[in-house]
Protein backbone atom coordinates (compact mmCIF):
# COMPACT_ATOMS: atom_id res chain seq x y z
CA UNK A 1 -12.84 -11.20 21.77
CA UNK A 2 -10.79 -14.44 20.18
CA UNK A 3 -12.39 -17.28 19.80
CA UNK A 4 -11.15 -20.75 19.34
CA UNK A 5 -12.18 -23.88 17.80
CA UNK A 6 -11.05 -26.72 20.57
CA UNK A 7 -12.96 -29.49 17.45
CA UNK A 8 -9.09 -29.65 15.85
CA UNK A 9 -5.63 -29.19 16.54
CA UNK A 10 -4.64 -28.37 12.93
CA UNK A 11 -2.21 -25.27 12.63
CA UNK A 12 -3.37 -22.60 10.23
CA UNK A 13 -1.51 -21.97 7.05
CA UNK A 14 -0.52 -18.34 6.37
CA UNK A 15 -3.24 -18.02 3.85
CA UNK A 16 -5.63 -19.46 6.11
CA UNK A 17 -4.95 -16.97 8.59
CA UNK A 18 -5.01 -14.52 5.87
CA UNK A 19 -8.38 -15.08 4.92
CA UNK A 20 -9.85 -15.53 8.65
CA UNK A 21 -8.03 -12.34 9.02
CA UNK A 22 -9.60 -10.71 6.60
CA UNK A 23 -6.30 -9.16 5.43
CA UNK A 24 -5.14 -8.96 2.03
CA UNK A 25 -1.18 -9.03 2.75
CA UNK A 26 -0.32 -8.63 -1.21
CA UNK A 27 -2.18 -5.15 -1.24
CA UNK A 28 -0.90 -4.01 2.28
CA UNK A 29 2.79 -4.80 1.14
CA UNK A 30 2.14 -2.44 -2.47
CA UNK A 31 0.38 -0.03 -0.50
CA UNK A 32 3.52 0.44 1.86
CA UNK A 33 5.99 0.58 -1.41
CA UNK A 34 3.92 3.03 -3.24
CA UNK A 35 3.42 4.90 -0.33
CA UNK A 36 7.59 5.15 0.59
CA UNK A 37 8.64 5.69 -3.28
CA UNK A 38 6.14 8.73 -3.63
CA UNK A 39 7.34 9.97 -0.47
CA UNK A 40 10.53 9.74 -1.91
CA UNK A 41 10.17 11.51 -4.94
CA UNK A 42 8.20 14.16 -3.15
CA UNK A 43 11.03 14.71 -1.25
CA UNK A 44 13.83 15.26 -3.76
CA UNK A 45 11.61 18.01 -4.72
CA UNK A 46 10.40 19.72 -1.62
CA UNK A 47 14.01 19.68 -0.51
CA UNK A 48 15.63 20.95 -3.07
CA UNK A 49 13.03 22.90 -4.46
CA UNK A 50 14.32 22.64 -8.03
CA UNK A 51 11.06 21.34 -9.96
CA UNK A 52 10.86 24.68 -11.82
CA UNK A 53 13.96 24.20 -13.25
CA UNK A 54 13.21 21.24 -14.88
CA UNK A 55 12.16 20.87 -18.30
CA UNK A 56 8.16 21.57 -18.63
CA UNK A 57 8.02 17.84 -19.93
CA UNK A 58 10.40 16.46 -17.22
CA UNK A 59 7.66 18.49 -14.61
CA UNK A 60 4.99 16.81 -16.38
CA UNK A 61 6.23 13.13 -16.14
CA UNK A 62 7.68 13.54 -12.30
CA UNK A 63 4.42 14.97 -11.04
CA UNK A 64 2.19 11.98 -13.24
CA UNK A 65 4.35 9.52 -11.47
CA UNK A 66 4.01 10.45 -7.91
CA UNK A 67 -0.10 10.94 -8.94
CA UNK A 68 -0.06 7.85 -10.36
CA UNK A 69 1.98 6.34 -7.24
CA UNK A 70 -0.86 7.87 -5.00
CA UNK A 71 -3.46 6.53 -7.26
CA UNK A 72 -1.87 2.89 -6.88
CA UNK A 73 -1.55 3.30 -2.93
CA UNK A 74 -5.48 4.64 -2.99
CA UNK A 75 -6.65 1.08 -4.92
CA UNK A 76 -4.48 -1.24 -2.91
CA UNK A 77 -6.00 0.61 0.38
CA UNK A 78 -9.41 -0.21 -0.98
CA UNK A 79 -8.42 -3.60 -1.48
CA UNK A 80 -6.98 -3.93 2.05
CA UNK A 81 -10.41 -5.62 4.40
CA UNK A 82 -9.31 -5.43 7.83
CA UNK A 83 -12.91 -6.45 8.98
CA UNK A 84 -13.04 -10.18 10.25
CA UNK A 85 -16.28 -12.50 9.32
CA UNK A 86 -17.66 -13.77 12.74
């Protein structure tokens, strides 16, 4: 249900709609780029399959990147309130 307030005319700014709307824009937009660049990276190695011939080290670094990458997406998704006050 929407409700309005008829008592003004005044239009909303974006961060006033933000905050009525209870979402955190900021968080939603790093969410979505973690989210694509770990998807990414997964990629390159589920299609070529070639992680085991990397270096042990190089292994170690790509797969602490795309955890860290998830990790990232995980706290800006916490941060994300999609709830409104009423």
């Amino acid at each position: 249900m929407t409700t309005t307030d008829h008592t003004t005319s005044k239009q909303m700014t974006d961060d006033e709609i933000e905050v009525q709307a209870g979402i955190n824009y900021d968080a939603l937009n790093i969410l979505e780029e973690r989210l694509e660049q770990v998807s990414a990276m997964l990629m390159i190695i589920h299609g070529n399959g070639e992680l085991s011939g990397w270096s042990k080290g190089v292994q170690d670094n790509y797969l602490w990147a795309c955890s860290t990458m998830v990790e990232q997406a995980k706290e800006m998704a916490d941060k994300i309130n999609l709830s409104t006050v009423r």
